[in-house]
Protein backbone atom coordinates (compact mmCIF):
# COMPACT_ATOMS: atom_id res chain seq x y z
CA UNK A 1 0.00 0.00 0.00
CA UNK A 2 2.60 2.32 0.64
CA UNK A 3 4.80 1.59 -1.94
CA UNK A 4 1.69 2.50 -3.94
CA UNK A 5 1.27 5.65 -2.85
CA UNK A 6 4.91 6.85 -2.95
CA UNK A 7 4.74 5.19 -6.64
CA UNK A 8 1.75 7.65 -7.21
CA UNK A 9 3.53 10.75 -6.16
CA UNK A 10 7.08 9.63 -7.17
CA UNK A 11 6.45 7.31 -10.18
CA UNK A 12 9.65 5.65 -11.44
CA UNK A 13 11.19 6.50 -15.12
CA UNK A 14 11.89 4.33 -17.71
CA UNK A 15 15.99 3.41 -18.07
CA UNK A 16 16.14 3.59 -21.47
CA UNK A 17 13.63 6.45 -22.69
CA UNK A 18 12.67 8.18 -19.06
CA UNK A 19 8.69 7.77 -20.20
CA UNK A 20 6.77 6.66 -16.37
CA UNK A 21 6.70 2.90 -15.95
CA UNK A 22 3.57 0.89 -15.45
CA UNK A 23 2.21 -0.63 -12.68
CA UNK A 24 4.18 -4.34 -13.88
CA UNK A 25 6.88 -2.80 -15.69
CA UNK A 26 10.73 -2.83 -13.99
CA UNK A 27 13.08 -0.64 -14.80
CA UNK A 28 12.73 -0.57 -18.44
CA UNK A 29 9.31 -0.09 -20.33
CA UNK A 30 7.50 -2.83 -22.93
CA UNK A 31 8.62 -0.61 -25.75
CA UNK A 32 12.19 -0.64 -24.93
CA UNK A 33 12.53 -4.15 -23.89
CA UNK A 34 11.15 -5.00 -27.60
CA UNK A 35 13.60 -2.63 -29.23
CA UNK A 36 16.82 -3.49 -27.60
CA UNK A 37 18.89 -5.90 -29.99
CA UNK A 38 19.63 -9.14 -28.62
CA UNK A 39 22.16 -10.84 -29.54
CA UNK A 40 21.20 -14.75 -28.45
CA UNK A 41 24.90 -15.57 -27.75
CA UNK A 42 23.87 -18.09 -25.29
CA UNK A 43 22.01 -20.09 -28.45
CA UNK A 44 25.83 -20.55 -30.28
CA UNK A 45 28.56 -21.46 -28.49
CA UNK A 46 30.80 -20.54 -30.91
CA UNK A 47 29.15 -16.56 -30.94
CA UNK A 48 31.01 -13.57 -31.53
CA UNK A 49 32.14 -12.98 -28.30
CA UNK A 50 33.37 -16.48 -27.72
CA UNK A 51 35.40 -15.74 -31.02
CA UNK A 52 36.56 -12.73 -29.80
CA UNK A 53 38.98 -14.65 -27.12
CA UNK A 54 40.19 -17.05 -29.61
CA UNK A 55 44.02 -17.46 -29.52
CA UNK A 56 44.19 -15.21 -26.34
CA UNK A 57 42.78 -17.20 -23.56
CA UNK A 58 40.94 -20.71 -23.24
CA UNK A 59 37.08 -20.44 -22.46
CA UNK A 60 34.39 -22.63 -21.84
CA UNK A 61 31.92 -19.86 -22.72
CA UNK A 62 31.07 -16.71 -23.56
CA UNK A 63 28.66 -14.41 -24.14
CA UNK A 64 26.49 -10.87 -24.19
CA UNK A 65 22.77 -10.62 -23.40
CA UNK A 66 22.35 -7.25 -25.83
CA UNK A 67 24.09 -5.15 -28.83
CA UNK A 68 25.42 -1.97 -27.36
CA UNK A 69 24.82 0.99 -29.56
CA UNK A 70 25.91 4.57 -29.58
CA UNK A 71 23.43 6.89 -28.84
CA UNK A 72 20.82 3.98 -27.74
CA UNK A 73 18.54 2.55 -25.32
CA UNK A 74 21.54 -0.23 -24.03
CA UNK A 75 24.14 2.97 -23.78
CA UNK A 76 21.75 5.04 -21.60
CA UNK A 77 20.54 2.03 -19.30
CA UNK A 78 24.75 0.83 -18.78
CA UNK A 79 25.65 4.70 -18.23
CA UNK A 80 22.91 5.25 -15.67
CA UNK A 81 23.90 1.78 -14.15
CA UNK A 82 27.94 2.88 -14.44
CA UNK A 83 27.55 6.68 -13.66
CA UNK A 84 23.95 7.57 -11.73
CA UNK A 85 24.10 4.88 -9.55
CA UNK A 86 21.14 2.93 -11.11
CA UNK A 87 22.05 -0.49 -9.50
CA UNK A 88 18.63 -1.34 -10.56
CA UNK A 89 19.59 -1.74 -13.85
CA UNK A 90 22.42 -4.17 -13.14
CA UNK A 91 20.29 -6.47 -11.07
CA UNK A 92 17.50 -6.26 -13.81
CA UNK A 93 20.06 -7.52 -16.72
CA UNK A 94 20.74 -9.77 -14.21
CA UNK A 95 17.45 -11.60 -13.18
CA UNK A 96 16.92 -11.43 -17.26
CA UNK A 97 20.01 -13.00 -18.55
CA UNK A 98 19.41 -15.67 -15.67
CA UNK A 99 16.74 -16.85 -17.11
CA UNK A 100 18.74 -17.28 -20.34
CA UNK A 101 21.56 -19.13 -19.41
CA UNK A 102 20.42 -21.19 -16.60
CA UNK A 103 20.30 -24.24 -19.26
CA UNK A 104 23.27 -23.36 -20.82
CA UNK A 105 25.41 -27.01 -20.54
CA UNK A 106 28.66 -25.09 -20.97
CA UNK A 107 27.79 -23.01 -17.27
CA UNK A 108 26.38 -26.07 -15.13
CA UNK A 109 29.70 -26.87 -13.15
CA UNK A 110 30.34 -23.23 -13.06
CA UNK A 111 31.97 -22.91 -9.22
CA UNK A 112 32.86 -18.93 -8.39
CA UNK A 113 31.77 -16.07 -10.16
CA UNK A 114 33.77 -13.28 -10.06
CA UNK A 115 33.33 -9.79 -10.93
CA UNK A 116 36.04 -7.18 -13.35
CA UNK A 117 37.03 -5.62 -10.42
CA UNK A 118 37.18 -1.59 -9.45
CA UNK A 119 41.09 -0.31 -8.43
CA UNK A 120 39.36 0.95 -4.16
CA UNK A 121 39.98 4.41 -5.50
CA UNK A 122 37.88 4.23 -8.23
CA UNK A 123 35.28 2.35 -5.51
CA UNK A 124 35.75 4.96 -3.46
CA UNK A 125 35.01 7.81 -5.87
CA UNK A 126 32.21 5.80 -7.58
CA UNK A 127 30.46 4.16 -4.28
CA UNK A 128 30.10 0.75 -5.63
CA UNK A 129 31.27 -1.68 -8.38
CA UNK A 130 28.98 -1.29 -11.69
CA UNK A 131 28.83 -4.87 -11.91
CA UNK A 132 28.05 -5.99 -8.48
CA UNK A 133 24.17 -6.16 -9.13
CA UNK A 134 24.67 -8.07 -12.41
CA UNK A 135 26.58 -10.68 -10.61
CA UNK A 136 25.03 -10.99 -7.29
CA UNK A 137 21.86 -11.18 -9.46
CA UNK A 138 23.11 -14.29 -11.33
CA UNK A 139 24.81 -15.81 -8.47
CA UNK A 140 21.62 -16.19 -6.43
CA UNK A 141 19.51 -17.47 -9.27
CA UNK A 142 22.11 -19.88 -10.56
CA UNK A 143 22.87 -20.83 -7.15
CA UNK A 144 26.70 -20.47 -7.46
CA UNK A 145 29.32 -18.79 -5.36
CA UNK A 146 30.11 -14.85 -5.37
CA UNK A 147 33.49 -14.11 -5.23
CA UNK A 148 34.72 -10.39 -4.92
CA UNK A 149 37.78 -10.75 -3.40
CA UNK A 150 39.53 -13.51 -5.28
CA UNK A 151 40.51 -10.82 -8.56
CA UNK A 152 42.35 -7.82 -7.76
CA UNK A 153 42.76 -4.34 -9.69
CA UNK A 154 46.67 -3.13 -8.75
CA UNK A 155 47.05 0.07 -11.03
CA UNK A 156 44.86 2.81 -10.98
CA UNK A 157 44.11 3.87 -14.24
CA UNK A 158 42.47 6.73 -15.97
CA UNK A 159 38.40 6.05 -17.56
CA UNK A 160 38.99 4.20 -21.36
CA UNK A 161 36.24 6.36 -22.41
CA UNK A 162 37.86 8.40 -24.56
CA UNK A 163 40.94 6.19 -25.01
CA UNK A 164 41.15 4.60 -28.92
CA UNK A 165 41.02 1.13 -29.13
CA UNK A 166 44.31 0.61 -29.09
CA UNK A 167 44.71 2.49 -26.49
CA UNK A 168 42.42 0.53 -24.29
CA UNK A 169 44.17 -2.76 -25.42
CA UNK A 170 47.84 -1.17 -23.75
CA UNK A 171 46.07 0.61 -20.75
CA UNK A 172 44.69 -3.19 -18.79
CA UNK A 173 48.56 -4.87 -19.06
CA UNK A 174 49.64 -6.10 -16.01
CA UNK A 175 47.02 -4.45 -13.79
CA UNK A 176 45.46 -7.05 -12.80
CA UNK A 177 45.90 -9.63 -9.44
CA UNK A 178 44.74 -13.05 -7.97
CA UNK A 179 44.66 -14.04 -4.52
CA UNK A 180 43.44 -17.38 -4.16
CA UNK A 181 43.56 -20.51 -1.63
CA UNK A 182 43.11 -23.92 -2.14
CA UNK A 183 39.36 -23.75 -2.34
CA UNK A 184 39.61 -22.29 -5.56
CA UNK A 185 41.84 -25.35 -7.52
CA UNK A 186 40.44 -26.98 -10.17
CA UNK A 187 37.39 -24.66 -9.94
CA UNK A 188 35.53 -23.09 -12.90
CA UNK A 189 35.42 -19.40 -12.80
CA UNK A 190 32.62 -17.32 -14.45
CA UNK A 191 34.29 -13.49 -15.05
CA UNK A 192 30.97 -10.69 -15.36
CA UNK A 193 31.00 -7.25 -16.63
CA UNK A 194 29.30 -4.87 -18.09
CA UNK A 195 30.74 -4.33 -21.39
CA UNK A 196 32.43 -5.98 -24.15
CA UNK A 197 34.51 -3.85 -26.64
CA UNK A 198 37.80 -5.12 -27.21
CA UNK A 199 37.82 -7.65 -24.70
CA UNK A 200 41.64 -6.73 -23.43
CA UNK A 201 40.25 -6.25 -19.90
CA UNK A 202 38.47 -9.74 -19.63
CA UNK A 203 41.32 -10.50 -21.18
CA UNK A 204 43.79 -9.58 -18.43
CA UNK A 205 41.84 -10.70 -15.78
CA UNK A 206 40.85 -13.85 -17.43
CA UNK A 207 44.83 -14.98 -17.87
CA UNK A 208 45.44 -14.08 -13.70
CA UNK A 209 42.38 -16.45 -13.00
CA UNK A 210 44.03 -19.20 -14.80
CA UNK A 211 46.98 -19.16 -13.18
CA UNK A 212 45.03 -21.04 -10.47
CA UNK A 213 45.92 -24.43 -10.40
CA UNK A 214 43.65 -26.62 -12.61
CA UNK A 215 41.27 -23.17 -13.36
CA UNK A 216 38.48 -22.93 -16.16
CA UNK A 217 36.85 -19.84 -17.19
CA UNK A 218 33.86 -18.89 -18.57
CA UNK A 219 32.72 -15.00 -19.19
CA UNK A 220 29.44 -13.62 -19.54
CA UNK A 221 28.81 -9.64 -19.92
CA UNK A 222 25.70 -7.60 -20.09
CA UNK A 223 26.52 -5.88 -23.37
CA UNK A 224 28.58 -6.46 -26.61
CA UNK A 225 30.00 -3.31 -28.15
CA UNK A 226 31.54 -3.67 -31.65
CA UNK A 227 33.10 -0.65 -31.79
């Protein structure tokens, strides 16, 4: 009843065009959940963003729930989630690409899941990890681990935003850490995050988690960017 009311006076906005929500809508409206481009990675094993890591690290799987656009509804619902503090939206992609990728065979022995981490001053300027909803979100409805601490960010760096793509390939070397224990042998790892561009970031972090003894990895990301 009260939530009712304080919907009433204070209804909630649309992520992706800011029009009021409906009574049974969350977080994003009918009309933008039908136009956002998805981009059924979970369908193919061998997808685009499986291809992406070929050559550069081993997977067991990857893949993007949606097609990240300039200028569209996927680039205003991440930069809400990244920069407005919209956890919402993380937890949303989350309890939707669940549902997805629950029967995926390649992700049943998954173990840990483990989040691109944030360097603690960027946490501390930011308030939170962008991703944290997105994986918490999958962790309790796949029933698997969350693990926050085992993947460490060393360097701080300056935001890739504006950085070419080349650029962003040299910025992620060597910035990343593990700190494991014997729990975590011959475990299979599922790396989230938000984004995936070039994929030198997953990258990095991907080749620290498999220096774990007998380690698999997996990655799954909210978005696929092909620029």
């Amino acid at each position: 009843m009260i939530k009712s009311i304080i919907n009433l006076f204070f209804p909630k906005a649309c992520a992706g065009c800011n029009s009021f929500l409906l009574k049974d809508e969350i977080v994003i409206c009918t009309s933008c959940r039908h136009e956002i481009p998805l981009t059924n990675h979970h369908l193919n094993k061998n997808n685009e963003a499986f291809s992406k890591f070929y050559g550069r690290i081993s997977l067991e799987h990857a893949s993007c729930l949606v097609y990240y656009h300039k200028k569209g509804i996927v680039q205003e619902m991440i930069h809400k989630l990244k920069y407005k503090g919209h956890q919402e939206i993380g937890e949303a992609i989350g309890n939707w690409y669940s549902e997805e990728i629950k029967n995926v065979q390649e992700l049943k022995d998954v173990d840990f899941i483990i989040p691109v981490p944030l360097h603690k001053k960027r946490l501390k300027s930011r308030g939170y990890n962008q991703v944290t909803a997105f994986g918490e979100t999958i962790s309790k409805q796949l029933n698997v681990d969350y693990e926050k601490s085992v993947l460490k960010r060393n360097i701080f760096s300056k935001s890739q935003i504006s950085k070419s793509i080349i650029g962003r390939s040299e910025v992620v070397e060597n910035i990343f850490g593990v700190d494991f224990s014997e729990k975590h042998h011959n475990k299979h790892f599922l790396l989230v995050d938000d984004v995936l561009t070039t994929g030198s970031t997953l990258e990095a972090c991907g080749k620290e988690l498999l220096k774990i003894p007998g380690a698999r990895l997996s990655v799954v990301c909210m978005a696929y960017s092909h620029s």
